[in-house]
N, C-alpha and C. Protein backbone atom coordinates (compact mmCIF):
# COMPACT_ATOMS: atom_id res chain seq x y z
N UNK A 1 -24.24 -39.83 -16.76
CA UNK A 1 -25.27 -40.75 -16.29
C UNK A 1 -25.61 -41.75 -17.38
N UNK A 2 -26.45 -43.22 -16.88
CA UNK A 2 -26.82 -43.83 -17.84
C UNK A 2 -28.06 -43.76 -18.46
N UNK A 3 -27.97 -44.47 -20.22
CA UNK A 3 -29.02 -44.00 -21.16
C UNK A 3 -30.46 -44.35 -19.82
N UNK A 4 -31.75 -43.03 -20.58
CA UNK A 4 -32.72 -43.01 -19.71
C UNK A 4 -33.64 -44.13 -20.05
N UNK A 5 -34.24 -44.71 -18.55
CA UNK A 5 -35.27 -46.46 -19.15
C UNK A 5 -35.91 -46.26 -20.20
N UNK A 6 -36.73 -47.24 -20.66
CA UNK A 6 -38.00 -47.27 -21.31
C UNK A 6 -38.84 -47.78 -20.20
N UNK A 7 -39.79 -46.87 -20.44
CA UNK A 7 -40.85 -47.29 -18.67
C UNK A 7 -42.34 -47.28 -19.39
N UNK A 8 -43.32 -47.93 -18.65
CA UNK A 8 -44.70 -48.00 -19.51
C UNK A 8 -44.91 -46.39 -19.59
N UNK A 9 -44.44 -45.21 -18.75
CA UNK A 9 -44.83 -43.33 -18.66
C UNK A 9 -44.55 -43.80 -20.41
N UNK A 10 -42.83 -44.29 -20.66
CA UNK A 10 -42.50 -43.11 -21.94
C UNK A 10 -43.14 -44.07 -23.47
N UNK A 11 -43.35 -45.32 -23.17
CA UNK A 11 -43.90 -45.69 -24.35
C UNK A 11 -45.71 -45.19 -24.66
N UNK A 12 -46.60 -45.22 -23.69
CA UNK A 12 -47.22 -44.39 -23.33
C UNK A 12 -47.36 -42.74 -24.57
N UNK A 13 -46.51 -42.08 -24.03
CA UNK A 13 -46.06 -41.12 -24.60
C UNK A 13 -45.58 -41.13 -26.29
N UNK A 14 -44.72 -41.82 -26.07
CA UNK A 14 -44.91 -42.49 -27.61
C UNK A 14 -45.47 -42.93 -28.63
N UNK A 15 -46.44 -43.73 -27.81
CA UNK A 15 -47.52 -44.03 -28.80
C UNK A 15 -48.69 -42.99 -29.08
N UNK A 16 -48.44 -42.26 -28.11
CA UNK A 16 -49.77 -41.19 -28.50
C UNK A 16 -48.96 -39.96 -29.33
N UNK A 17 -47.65 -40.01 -29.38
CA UNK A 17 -47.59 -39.13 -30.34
C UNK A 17 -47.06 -37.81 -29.68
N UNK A 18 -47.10 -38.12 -28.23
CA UNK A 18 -46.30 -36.25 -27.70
C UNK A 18 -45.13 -36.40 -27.38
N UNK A 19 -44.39 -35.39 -27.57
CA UNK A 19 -42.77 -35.02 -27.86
C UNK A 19 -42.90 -34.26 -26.43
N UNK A 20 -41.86 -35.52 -26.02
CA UNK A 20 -41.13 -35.24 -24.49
C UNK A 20 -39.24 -34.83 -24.76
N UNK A 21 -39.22 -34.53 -23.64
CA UNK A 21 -37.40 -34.98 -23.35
C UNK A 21 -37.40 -35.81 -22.14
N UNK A 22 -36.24 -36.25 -21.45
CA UNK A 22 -35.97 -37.21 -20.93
C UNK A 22 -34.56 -37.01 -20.04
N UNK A 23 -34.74 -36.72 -19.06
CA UNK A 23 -33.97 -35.96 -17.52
C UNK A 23 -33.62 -36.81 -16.53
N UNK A 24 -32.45 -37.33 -16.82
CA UNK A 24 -31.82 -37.97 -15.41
C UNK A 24 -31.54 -37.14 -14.60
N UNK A 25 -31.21 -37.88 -13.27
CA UNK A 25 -30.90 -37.15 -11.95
C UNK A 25 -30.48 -38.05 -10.79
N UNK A 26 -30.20 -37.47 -10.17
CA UNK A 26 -29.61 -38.63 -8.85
C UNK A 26 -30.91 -37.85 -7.71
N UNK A 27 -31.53 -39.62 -7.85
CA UNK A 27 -32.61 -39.52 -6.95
C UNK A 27 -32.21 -39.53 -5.17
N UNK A 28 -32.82 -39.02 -4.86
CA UNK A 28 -32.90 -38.98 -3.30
C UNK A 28 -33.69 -39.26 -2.51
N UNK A 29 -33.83 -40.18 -1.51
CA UNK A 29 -35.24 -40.69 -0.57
C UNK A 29 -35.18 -40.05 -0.38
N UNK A 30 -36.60 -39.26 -0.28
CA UNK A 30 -37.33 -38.50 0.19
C UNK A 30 -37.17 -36.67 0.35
N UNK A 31 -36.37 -36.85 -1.25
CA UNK A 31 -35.51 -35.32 -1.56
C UNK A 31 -37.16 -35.04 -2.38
N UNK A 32 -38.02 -35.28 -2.92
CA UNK A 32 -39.22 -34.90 -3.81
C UNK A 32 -39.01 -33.92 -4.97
N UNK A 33 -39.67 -33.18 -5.66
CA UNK A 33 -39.26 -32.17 -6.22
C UNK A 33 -38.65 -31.16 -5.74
N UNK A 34 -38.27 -30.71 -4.80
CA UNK A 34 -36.85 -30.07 -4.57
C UNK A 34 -35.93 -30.25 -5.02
N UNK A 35 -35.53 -31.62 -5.10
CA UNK A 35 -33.85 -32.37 -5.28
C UNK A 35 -33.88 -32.52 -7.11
N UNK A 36 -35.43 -32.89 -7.72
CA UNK A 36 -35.25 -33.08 -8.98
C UNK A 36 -35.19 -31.92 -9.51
N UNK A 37 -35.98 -30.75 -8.98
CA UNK A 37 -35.94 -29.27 -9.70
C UNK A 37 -34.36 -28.84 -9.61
N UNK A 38 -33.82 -28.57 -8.30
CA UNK A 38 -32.35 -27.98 -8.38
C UNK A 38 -31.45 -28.97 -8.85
N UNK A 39 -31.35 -30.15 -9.08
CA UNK A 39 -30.78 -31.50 -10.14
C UNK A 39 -30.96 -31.12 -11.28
N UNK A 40 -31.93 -30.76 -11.88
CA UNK A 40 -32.57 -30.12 -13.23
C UNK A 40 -32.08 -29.34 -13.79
N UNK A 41 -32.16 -27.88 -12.69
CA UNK A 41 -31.79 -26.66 -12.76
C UNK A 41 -32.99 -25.87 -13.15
N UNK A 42 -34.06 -25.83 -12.97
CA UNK A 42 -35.42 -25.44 -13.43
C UNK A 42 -36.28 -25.23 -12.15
N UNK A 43 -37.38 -24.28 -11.90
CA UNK A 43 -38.12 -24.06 -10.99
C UNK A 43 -38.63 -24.96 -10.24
N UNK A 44 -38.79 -25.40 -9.26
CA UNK A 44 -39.25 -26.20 -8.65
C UNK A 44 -41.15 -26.15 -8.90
N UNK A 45 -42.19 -25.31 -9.56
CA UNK A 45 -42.99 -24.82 -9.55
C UNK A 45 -43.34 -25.53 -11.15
N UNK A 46 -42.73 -26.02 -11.78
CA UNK A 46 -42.45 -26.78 -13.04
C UNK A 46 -42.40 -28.10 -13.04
N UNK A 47 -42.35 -28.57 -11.89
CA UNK A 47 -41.83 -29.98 -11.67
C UNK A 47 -43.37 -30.07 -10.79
N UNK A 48 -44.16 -31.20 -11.59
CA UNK A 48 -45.51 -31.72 -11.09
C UNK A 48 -45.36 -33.22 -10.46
N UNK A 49 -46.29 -33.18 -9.59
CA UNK A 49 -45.58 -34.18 -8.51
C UNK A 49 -46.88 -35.23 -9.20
N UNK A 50 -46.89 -36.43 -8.83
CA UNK A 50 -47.82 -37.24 -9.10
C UNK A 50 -48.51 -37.61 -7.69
N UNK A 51 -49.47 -37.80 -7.04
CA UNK A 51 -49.84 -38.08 -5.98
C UNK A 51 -51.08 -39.26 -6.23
N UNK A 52 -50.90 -40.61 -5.72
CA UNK A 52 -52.00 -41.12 -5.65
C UNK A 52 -52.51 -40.94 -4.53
N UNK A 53 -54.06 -40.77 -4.26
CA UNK A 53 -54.78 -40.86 -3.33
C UNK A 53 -56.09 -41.49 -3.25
N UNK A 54 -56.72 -41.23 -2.34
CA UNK A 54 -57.96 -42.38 -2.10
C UNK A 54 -59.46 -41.55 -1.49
N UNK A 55 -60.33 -41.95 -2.33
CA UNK A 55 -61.37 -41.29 -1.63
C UNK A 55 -61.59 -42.02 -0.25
N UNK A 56 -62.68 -41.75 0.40
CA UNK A 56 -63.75 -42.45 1.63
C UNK A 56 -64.26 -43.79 1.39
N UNK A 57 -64.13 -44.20 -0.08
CA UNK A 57 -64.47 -45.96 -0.48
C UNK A 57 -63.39 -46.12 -0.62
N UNK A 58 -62.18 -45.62 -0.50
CA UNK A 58 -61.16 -46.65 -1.02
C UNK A 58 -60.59 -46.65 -2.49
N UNK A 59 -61.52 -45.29 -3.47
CA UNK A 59 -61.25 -45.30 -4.23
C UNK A 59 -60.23 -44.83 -5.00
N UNK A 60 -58.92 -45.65 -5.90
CA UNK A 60 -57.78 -44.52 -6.01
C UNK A 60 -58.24 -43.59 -7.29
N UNK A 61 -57.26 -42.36 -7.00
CA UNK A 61 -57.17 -41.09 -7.93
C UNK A 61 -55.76 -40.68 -7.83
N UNK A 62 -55.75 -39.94 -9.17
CA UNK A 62 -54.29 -39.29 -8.85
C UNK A 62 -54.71 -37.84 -8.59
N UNK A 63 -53.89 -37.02 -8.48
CA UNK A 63 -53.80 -35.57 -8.38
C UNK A 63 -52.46 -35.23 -8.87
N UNK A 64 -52.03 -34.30 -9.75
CA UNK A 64 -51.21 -33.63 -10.27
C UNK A 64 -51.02 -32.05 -9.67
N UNK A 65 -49.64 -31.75 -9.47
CA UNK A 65 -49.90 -30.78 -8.36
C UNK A 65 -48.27 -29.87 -8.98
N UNK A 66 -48.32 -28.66 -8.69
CA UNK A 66 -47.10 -28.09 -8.63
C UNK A 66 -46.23 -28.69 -7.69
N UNK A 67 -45.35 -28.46 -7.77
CA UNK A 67 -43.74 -29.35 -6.76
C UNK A 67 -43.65 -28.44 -5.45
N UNK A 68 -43.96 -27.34 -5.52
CA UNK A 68 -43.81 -26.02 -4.83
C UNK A 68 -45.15 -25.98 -4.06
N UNK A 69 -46.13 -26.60 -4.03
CA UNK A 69 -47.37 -26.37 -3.56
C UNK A 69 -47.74 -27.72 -3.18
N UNK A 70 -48.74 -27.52 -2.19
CA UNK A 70 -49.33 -28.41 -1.41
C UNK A 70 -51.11 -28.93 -2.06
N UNK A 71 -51.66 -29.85 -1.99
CA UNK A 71 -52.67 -30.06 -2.09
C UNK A 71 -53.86 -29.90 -1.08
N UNK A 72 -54.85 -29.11 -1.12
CA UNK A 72 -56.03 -28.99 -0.41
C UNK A 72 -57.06 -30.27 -0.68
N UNK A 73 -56.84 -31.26 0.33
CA UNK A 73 -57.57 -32.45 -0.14
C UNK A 73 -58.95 -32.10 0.63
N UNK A 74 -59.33 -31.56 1.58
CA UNK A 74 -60.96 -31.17 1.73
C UNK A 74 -61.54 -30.41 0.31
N UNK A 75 -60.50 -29.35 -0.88
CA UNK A 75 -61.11 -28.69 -1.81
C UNK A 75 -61.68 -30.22 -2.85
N UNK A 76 -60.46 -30.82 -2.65
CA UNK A 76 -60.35 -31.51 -3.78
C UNK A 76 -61.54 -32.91 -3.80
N UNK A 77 -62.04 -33.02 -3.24
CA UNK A 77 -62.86 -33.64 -2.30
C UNK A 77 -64.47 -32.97 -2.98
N UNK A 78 -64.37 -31.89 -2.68
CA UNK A 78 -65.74 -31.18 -2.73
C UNK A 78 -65.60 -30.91 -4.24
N UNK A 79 -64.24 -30.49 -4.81
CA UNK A 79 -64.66 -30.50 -6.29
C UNK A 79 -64.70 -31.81 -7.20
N UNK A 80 -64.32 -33.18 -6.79
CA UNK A 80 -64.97 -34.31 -7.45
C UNK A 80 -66.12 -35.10 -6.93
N UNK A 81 -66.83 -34.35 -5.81
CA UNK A 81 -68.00 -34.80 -5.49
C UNK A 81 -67.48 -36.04 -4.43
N UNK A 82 -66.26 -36.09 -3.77
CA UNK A 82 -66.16 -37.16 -2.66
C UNK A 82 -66.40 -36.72 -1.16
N UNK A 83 -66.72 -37.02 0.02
CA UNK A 83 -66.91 -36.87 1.23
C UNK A 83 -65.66 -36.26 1.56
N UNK A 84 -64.56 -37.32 1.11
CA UNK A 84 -62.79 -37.11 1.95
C UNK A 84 -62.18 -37.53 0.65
N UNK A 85 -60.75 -37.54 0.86
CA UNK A 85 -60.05 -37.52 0.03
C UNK A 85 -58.48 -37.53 0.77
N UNK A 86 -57.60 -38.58 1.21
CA UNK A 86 -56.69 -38.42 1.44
C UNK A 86 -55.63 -39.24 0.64
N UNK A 87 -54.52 -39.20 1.32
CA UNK A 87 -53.22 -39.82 0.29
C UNK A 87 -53.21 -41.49 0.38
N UNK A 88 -52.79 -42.41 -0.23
CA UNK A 88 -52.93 -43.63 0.16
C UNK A 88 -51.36 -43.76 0.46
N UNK A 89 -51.25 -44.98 1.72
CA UNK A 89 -50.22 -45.38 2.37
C UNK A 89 -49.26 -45.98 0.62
N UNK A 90 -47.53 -46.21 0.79
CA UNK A 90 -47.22 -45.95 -0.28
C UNK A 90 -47.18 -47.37 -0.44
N UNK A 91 -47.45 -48.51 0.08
CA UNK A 91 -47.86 -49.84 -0.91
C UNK A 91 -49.20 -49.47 -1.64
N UNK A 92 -49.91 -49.20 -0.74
CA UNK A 92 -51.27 -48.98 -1.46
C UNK A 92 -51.24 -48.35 -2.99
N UNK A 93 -49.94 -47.32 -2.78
CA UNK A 93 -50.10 -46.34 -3.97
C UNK A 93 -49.46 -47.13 -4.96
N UNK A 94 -48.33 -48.24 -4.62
CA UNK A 94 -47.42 -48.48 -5.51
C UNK A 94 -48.70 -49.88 -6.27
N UNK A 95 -49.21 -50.47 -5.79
CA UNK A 95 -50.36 -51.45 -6.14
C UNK A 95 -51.36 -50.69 -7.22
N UNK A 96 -51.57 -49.62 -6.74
CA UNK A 96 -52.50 -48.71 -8.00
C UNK A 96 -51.99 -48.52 -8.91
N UNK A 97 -50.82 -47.94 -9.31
CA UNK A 97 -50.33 -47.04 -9.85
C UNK A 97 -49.53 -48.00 -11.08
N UNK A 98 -48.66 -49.31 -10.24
CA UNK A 98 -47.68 -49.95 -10.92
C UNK A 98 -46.70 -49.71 -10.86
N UNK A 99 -46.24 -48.02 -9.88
CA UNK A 99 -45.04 -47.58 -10.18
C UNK A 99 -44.41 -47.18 -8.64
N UNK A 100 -43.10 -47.69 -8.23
CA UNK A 100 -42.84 -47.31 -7.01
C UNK A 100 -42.57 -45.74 -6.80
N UNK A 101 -43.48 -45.74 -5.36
CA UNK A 101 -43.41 -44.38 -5.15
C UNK A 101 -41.97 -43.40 -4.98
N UNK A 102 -42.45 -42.48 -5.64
CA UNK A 102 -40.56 -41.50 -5.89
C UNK A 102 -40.89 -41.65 -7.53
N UNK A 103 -41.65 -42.93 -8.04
CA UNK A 103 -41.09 -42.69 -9.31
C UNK A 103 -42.61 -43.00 -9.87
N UNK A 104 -43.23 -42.26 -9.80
CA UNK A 104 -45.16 -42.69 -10.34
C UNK A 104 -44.85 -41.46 -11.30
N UNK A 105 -45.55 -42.05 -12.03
CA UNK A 105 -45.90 -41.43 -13.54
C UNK A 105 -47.62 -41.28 -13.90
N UNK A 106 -48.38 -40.05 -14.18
CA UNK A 106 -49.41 -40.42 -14.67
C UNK A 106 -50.41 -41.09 -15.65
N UNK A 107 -48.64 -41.47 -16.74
CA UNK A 107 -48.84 -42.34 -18.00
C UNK A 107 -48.92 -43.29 -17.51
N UNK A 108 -49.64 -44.59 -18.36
CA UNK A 108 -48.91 -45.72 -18.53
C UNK A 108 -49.20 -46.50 -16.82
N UNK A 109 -50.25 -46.13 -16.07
CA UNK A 109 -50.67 -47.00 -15.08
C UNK A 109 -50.83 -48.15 -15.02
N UNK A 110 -50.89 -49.07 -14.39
CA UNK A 110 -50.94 -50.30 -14.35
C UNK A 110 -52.93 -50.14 -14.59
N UNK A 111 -53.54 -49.83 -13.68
CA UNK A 111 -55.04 -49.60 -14.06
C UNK A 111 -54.95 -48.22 -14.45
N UNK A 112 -56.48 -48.11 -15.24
CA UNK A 112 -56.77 -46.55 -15.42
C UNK A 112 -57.43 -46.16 -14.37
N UNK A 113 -56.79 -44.70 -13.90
CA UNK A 113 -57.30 -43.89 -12.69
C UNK A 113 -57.62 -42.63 -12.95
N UNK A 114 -58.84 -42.17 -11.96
CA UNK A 114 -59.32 -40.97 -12.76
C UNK A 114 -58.06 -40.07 -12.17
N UNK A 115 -57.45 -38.68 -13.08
CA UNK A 115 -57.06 -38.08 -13.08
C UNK A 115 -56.97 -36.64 -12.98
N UNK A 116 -56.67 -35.96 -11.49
CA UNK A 116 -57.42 -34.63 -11.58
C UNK A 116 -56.21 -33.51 -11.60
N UNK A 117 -56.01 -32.58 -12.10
CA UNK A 117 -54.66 -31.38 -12.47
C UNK A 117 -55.23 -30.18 -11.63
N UNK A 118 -54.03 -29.98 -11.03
CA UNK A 118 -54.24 -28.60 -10.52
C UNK A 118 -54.02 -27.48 -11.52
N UNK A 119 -55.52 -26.55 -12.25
CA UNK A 119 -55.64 -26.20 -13.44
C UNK A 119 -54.66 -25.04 -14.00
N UNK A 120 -54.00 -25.05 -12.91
CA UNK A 120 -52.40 -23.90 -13.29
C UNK A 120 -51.58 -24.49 -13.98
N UNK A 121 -51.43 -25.73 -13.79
CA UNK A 121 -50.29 -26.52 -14.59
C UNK A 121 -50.75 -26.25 -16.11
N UNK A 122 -51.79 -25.78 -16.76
CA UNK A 122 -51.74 -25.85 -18.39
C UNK A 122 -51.03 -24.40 -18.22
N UNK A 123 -50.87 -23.53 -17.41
CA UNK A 123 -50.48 -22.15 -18.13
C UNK A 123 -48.97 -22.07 -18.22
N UNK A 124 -48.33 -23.08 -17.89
CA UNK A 124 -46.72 -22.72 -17.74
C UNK A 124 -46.55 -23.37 -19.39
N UNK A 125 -45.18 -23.04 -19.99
CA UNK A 125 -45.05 -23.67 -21.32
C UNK A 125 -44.39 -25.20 -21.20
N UNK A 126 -44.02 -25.35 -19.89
CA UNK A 126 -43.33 -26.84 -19.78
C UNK A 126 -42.97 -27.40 -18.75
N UNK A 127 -43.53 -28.34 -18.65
CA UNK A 127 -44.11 -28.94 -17.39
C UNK A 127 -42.77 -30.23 -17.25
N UNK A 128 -42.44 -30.89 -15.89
CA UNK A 128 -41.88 -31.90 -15.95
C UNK A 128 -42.11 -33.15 -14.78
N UNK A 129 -42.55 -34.71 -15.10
CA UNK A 129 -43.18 -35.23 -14.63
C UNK A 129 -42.21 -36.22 -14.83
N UNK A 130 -42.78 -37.12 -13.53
CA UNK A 130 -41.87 -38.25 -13.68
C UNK A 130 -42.24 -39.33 -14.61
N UNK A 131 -40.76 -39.87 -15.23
CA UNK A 131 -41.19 -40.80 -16.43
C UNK A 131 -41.75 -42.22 -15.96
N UNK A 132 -41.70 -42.84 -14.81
CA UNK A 132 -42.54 -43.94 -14.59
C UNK A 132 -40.58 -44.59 -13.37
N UNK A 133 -39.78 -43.99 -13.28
CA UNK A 133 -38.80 -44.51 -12.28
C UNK A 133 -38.37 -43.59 -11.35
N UNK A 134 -37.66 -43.86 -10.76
CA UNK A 134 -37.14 -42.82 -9.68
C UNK A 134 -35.54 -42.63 -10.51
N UNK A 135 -35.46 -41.25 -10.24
CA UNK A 135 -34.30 -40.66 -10.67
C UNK A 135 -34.78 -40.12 -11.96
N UNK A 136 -35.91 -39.93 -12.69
CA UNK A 136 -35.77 -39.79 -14.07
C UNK A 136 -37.53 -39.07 -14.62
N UNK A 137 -37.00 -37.36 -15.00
CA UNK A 137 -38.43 -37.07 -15.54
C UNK A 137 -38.36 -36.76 -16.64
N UNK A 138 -39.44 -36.38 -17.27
CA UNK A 138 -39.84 -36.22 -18.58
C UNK A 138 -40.43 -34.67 -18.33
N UNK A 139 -40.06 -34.05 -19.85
CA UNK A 139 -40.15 -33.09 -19.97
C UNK A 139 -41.15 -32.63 -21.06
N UNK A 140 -42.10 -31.95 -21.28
CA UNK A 140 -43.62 -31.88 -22.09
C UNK A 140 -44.52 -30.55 -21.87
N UNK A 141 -45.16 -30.34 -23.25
CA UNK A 141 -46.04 -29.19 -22.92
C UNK A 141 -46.93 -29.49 -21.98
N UNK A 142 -47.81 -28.98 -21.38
CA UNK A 142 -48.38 -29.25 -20.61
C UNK A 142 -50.13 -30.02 -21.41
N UNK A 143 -50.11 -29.26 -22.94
CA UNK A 143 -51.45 -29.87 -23.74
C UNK A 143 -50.79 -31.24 -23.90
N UNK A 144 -49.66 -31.86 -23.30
CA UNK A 144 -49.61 -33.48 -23.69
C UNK A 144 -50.74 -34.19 -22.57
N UNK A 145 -50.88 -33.59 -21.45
CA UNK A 145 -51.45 -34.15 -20.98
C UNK A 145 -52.87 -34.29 -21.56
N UNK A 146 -53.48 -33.58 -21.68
CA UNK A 146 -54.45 -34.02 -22.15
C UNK A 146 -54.48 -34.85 -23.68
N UNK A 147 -53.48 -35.17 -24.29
CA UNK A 147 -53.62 -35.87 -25.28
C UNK A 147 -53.48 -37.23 -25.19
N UNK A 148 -52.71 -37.83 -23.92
CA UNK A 148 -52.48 -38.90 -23.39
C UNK A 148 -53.57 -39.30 -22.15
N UNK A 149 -54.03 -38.21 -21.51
CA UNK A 149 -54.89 -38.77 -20.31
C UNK A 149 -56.18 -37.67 -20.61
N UNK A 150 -57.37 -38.41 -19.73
CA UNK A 150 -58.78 -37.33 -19.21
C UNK A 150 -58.72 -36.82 -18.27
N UNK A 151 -57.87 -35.85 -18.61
CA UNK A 151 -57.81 -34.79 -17.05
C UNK A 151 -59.08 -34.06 -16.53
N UNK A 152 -59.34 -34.23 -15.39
CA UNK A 152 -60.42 -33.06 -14.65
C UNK A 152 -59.04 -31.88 -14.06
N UNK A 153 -59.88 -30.96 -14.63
CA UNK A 153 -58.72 -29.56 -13.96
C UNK A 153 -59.32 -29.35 -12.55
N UNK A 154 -59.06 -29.14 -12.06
CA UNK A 154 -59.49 -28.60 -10.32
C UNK A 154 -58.14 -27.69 -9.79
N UNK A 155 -58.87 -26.44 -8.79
CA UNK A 155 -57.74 -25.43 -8.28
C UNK A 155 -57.75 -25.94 -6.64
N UNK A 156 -56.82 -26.45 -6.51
CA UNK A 156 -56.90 -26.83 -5.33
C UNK A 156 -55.54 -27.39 -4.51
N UNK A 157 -54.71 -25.84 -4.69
CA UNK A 157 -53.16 -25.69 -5.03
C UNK A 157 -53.47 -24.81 -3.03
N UNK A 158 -53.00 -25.13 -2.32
CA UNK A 158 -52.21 -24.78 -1.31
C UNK A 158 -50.94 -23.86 -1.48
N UNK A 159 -50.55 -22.45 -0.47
CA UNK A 159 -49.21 -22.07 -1.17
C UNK A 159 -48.21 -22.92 -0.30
């Protein structure tokens, strides 16, 4: 495969100082973390999905989620104090975010968005997220996140 981009995720990352790796793959519409975990060769339960979504104003958020699990957006809702909480249509998301959807990164947004983790993701030793393109994640402890972003932890993991 060819050398992996430089995307605003990995400079991002760089500048703050956390030690990633860097995982090509042959992306697939609408393969999600399935196709990148068994591409990988690593749990699918390791591979954190990025999700932008939108409160009841319209407001965007991300959510960070296991690959393997679903999001409870009524929990998630009640634990940041919003009415609702659903996914935004994927222009909407790609306008927030900066990054086309398949390939959103929680680094390196075009705006800053609040950021909420499903609070299981700190207990695994290595987490893998997409670097800011499609076809291509990054690989990191999971304390990078918080060294690069203000995560709110919330449990609000669906099996």
């Amino acid at each position: 495969m060819s050398k992996a981009p430089s995307t605003n995720a990995t400079r991002a990352l760089k500048q703050a100082g956390v030690p990633f790796t860097e995982h090509l793959y042959r992306y697939e519409e609408h393969g999600g973390t399935q196709v990148s975990a068994r591409e990988l060769g690593v749990e699918e339960h390791a591979v954190i999905k990025t999700l932008v979504m939108e409160d009841e104003k319209g407001a965007p958020l991300i959510i960070l989620m296991h690959g393997d699990r679903e999001v409870s957006t009524k929990e998630l809702a009640r634990q940041i104090g919003a009415k609702a909480v659903q996914p935004c249509k994927p222009e909407v998301a790609n306008r927030h975010s900066g990054y086309l959807v398949g390939g959103t990164s929680p680094f390196g947004t075009k705006k800053a968005l609040p950021i909420h983790a499903e609070a299981s993701i700190f207990e695994l030793p290595r987490i893998y997220l997409n670097g800011g393109s499609r076809g291509f994640l990054v690989a990191l402890a999971p304390s990078g996140l918080d060294t690069v972003l203000k995560v709110n932890r919330v449990s609000v993991a669906l099996p």
